[in-house]
Protein backbone atom coordinates (compact mmCIF):
# COMPACT_ATOMS: atom_id res chain seq x y z
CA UNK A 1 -19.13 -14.16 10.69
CA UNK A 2 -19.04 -11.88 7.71
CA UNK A 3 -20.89 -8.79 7.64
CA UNK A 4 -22.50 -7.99 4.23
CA UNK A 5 -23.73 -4.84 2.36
CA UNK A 6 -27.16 -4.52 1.27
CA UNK A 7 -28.86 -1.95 -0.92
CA UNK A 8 -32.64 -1.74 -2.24
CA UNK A 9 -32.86 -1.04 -5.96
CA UNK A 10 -36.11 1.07 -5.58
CA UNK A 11 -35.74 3.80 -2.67
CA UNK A 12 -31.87 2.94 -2.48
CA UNK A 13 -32.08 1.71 0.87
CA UNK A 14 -28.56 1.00 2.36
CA UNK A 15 -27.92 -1.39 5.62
CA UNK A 16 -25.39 -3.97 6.43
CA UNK A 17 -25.82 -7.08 8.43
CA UNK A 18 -24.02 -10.07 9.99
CA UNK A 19 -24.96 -13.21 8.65
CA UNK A 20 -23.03 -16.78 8.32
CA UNK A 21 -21.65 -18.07 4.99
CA UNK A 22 -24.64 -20.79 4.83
CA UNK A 23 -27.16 -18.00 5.62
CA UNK A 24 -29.32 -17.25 2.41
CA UNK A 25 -28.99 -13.66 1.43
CA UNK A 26 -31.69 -11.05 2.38
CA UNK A 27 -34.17 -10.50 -0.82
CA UNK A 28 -36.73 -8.25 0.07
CA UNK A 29 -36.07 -4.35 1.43
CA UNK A 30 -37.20 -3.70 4.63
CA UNK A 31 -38.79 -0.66 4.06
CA UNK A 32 -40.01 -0.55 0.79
CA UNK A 33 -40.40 -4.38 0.06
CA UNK A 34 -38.26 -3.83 -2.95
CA UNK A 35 -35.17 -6.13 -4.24
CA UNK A 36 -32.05 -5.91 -2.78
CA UNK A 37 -28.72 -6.61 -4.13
CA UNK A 38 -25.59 -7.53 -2.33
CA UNK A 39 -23.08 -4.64 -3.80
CA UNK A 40 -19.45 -5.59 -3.57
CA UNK A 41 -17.25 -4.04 -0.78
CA UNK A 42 -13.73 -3.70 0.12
CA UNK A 43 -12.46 -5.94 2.67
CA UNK A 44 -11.00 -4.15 5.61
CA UNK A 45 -7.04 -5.70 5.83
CA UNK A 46 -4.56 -4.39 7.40
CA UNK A 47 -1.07 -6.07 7.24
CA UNK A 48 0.50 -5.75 10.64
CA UNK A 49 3.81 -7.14 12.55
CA UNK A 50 6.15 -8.89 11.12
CA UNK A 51 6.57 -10.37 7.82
CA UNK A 52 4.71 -7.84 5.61
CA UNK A 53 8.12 -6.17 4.17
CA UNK A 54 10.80 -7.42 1.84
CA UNK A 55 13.60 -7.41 4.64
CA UNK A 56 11.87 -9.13 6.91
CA UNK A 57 12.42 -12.10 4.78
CA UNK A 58 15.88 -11.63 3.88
CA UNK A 59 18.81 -14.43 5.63
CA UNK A 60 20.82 -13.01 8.36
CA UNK A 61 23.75 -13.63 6.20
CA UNK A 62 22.74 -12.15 3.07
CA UNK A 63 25.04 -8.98 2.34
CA UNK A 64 23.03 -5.55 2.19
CA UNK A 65 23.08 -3.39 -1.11
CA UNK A 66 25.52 -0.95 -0.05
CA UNK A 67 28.09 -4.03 0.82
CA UNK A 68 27.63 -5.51 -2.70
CA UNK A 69 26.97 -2.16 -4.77
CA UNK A 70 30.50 -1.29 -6.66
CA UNK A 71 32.31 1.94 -5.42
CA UNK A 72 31.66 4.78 -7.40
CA UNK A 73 34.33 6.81 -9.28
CA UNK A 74 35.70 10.03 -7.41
CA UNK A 75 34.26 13.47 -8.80
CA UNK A 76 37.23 15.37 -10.24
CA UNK A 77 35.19 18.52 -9.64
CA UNK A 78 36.91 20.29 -6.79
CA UNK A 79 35.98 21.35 -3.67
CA UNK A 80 34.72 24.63 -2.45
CA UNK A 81 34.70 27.31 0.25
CA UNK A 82 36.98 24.80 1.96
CA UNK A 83 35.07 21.93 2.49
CA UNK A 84 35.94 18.23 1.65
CA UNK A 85 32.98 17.61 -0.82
CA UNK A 86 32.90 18.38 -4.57
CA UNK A 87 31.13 20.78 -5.66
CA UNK A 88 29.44 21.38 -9.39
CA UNK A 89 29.51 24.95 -8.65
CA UNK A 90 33.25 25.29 -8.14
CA UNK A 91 34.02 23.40 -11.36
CA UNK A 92 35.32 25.27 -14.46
CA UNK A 93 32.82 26.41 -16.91
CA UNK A 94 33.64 24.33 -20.01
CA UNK A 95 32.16 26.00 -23.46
């Protein structure tokens, strides 16, 4: 059963209850006798398990984006203190 959100127009009265779909909304405030209105809520989801993300509904055979993505050109910049990397700092100043 849903629970629904009540609040009283007059004192500002706030309350929730559990009621069925069929049920016929509360009208009067409890306190003050004043009119209620149903204000609308957020539903409380949560998207658990499996499913919920884009590779969970990828094929087992489906290549990944590294296998299909198209090899990049080598750097010409060189590399420095000795490592195998390139490095933008080692490259010549061009001006």
């Amino acid at each position: 059963m849903p629970l629904y959100a009540y609040r009283c127009t007059q004192c500002g009265h706030r309350f929730e209850k559990i009621q069925n779909f069929s049920a016929t909304p509360e009208q009067e405030c409890p306190l003050c006798k004043g009119v209620l209105e149903r204000p609308l809520t957020a539903p409380a989801l949560q998207f658990k398990g499996k499913g919920w993300y884009v590779n969970d509904y990828a094929g087992k055979s489906a290549p990944t984006a590294t296998e299909t993505a198209a090899p990049a050109a080598e750097s010409k910049a060189p590399a420095c203190n000795g490592c195998a990397a390139p490095c933008a700092a080692a490259a010549p100043a061009t001006t």
